[in-house]
Protein backbone atom coordinates (compact mmCIF):
# COMPACT_ATOMS: atom_id res chain seq x y z
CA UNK A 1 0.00 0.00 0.00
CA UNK A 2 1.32 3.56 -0.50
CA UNK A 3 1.53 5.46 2.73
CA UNK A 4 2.17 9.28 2.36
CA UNK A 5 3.96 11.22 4.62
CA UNK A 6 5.86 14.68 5.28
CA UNK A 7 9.89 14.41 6.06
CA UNK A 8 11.62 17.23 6.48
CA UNK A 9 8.96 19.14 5.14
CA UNK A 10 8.34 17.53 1.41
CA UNK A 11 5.67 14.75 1.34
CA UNK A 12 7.60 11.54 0.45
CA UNK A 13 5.16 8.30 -0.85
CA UNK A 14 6.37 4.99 0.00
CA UNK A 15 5.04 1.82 -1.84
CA UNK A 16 5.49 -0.46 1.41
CA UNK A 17 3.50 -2.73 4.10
CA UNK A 18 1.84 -0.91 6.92
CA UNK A 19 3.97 -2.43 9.45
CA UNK A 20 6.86 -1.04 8.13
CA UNK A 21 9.24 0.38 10.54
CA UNK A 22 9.53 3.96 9.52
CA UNK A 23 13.57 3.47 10.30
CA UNK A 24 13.53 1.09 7.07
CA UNK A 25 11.27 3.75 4.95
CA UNK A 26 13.61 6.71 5.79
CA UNK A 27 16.71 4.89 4.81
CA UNK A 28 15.46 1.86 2.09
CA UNK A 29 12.67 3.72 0.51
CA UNK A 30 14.12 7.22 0.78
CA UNK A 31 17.39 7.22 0.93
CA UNK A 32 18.10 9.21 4.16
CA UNK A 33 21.05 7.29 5.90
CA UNK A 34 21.19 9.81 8.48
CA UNK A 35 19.04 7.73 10.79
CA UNK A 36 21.08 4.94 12.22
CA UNK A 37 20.20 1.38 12.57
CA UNK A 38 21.06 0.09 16.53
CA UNK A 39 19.47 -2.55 18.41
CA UNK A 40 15.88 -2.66 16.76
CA UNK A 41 14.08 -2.81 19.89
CA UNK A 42 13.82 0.77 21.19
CA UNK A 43 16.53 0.68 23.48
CA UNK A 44 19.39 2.25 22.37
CA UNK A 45 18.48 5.82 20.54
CA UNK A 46 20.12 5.82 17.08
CA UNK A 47 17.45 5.55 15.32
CA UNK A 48 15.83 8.54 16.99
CA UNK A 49 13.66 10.71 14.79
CA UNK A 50 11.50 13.74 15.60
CA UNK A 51 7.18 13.66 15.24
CA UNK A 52 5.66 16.84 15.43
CA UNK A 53 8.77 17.93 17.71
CA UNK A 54 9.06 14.72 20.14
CA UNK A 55 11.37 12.34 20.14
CA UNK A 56 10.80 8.99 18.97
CA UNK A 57 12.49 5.70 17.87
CA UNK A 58 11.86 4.89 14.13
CA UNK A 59 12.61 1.76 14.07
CA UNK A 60 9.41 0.79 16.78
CA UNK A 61 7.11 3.52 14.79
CA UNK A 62 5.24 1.56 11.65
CA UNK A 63 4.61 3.95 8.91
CA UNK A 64 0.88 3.29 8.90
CA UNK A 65 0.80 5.17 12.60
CA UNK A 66 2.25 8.64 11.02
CA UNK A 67 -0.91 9.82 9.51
CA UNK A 68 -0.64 13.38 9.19
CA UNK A 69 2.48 14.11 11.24
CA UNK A 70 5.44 15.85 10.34
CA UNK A 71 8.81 13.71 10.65
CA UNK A 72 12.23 15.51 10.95
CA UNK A 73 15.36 13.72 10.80
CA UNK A 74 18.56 14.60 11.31
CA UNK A 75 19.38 15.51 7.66
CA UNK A 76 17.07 18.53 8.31
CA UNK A 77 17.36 19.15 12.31
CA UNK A 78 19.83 21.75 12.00
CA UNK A 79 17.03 23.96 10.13
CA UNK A 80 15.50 24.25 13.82
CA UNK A 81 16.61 26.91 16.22
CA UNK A 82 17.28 24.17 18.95
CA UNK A 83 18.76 21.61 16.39
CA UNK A 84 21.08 24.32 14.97
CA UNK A 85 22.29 25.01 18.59
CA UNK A 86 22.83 21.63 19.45
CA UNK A 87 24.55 21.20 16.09
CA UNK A 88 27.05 23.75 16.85
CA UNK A 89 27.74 22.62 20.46
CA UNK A 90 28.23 18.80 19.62
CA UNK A 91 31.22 20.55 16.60
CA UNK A 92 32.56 23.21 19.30
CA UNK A 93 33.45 20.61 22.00
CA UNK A 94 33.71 17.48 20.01
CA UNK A 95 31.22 15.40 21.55
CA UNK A 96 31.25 12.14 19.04
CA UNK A 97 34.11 9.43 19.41
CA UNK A 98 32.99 6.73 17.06
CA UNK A 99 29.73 9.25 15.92
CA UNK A 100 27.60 6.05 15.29
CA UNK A 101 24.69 7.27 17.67
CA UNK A 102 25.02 10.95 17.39
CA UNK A 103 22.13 11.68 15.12
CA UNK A 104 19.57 9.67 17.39
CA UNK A 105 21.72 11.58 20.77
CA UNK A 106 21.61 15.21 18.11
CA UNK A 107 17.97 14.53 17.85
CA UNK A 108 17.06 13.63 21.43
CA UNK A 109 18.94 17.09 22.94
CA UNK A 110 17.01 19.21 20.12
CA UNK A 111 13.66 17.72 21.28
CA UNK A 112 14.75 18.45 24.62
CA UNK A 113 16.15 21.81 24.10
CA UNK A 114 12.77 22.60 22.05
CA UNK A 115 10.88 22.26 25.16
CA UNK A 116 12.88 23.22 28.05
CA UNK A 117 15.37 25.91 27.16
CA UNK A 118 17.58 25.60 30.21
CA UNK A 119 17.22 21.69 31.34
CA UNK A 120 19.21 20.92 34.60
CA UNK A 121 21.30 17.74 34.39
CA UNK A 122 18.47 15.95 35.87
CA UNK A 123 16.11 16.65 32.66
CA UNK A 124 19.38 15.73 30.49
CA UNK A 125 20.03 12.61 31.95
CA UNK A 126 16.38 11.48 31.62
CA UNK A 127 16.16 13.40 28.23
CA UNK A 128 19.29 11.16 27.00
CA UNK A 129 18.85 8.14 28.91
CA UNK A 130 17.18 6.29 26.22
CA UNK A 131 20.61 6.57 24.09
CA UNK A 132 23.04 4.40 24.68
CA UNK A 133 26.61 5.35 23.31
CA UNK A 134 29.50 2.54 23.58
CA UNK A 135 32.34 4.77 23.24
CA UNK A 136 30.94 6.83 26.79
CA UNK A 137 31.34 10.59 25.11
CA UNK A 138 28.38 11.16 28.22
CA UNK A 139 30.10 14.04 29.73
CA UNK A 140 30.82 15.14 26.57
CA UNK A 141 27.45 15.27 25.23
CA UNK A 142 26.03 16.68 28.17
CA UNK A 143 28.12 19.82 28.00
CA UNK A 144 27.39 19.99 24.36
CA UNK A 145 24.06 20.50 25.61
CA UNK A 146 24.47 22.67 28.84
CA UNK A 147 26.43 24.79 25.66
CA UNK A 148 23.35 24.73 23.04
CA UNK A 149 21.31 26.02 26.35
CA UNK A 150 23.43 29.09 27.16
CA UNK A 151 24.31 30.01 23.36
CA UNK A 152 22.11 32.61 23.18
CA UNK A 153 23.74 34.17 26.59
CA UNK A 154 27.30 33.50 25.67
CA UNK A 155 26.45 34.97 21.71
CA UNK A 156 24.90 38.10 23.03
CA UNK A 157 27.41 39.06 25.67
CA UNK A 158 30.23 38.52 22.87
């Protein structure tokens, strides 16, 4: 059956069984290999993919339970204010080893930063602790965000 649905803002038809995992659509169907492959099961993160601004894990999400949602991936996060920020914070202080999970980690801060502007390190680490990174860049990755949070501060004072 062909399921239509908007990515990144450009409605994308895919020719594919309901059940589909939308993980397999993005990158089989449509060519977006920005969304990572992990575990399958919802418990690592790198497949992480935004609907309608929350997180969610693609490769859980069937393609006939989008509807009318909007799906941003990371190919097109950094044309958000939050994804942009988080963008320039994860470059600034380096935060991927391997870089395997950072798109589903990129996307998971810029849902967070979306709705809390200035999370304290308890809303990171229960923000984040759905993705799992074997190389242990944590600290890292949380200072990218504490950075993406207080960008506007630091760019305005200088």
């Amino acid at each position: 059956m062909a399921y239509t649905i908007k990515v990144n803002g450009v409605e994308r038809t895919a020719d594919v069984d309901g059940d589909t995992p939308l993980l397999w659509v993005l990158r089989d169907v449509f060519g977006m290999t920005g969304t990572k492959f992990g575990c399958g099961a919802s418990l690592c993160g790198a497949c992480t993919v935004h609907q309608d601004g929350n997180a969610i894990r693609s490769c859980i999400t069937s393609i006939d339970s989008i509807g009318g949602s909007s799906i941003t991936t990371i190919e097109a996060i950094g044309d958000t204010p939050s994804g942009a920020k988080i963008q320039k914070a994860w470059l600034d202080l380096e935060a991927p080893q391997c870089g395997y999970c950072q798109s589903g980690q990129i996307m998971s801060a810029a849902a967070l930063l979306a709705g809390n502007a200035h999370p304290s390190d308890n809303d990171i680490d229960e923000a984040m602790s759905g993705n799992i990174c074997r190389c242990g860049t944590y600290s890292r990755i949380r200072e990218a965000i504490k950075l993406a949070a207080g960008e506007n501060a630091v760019k305005q004072g200088g």
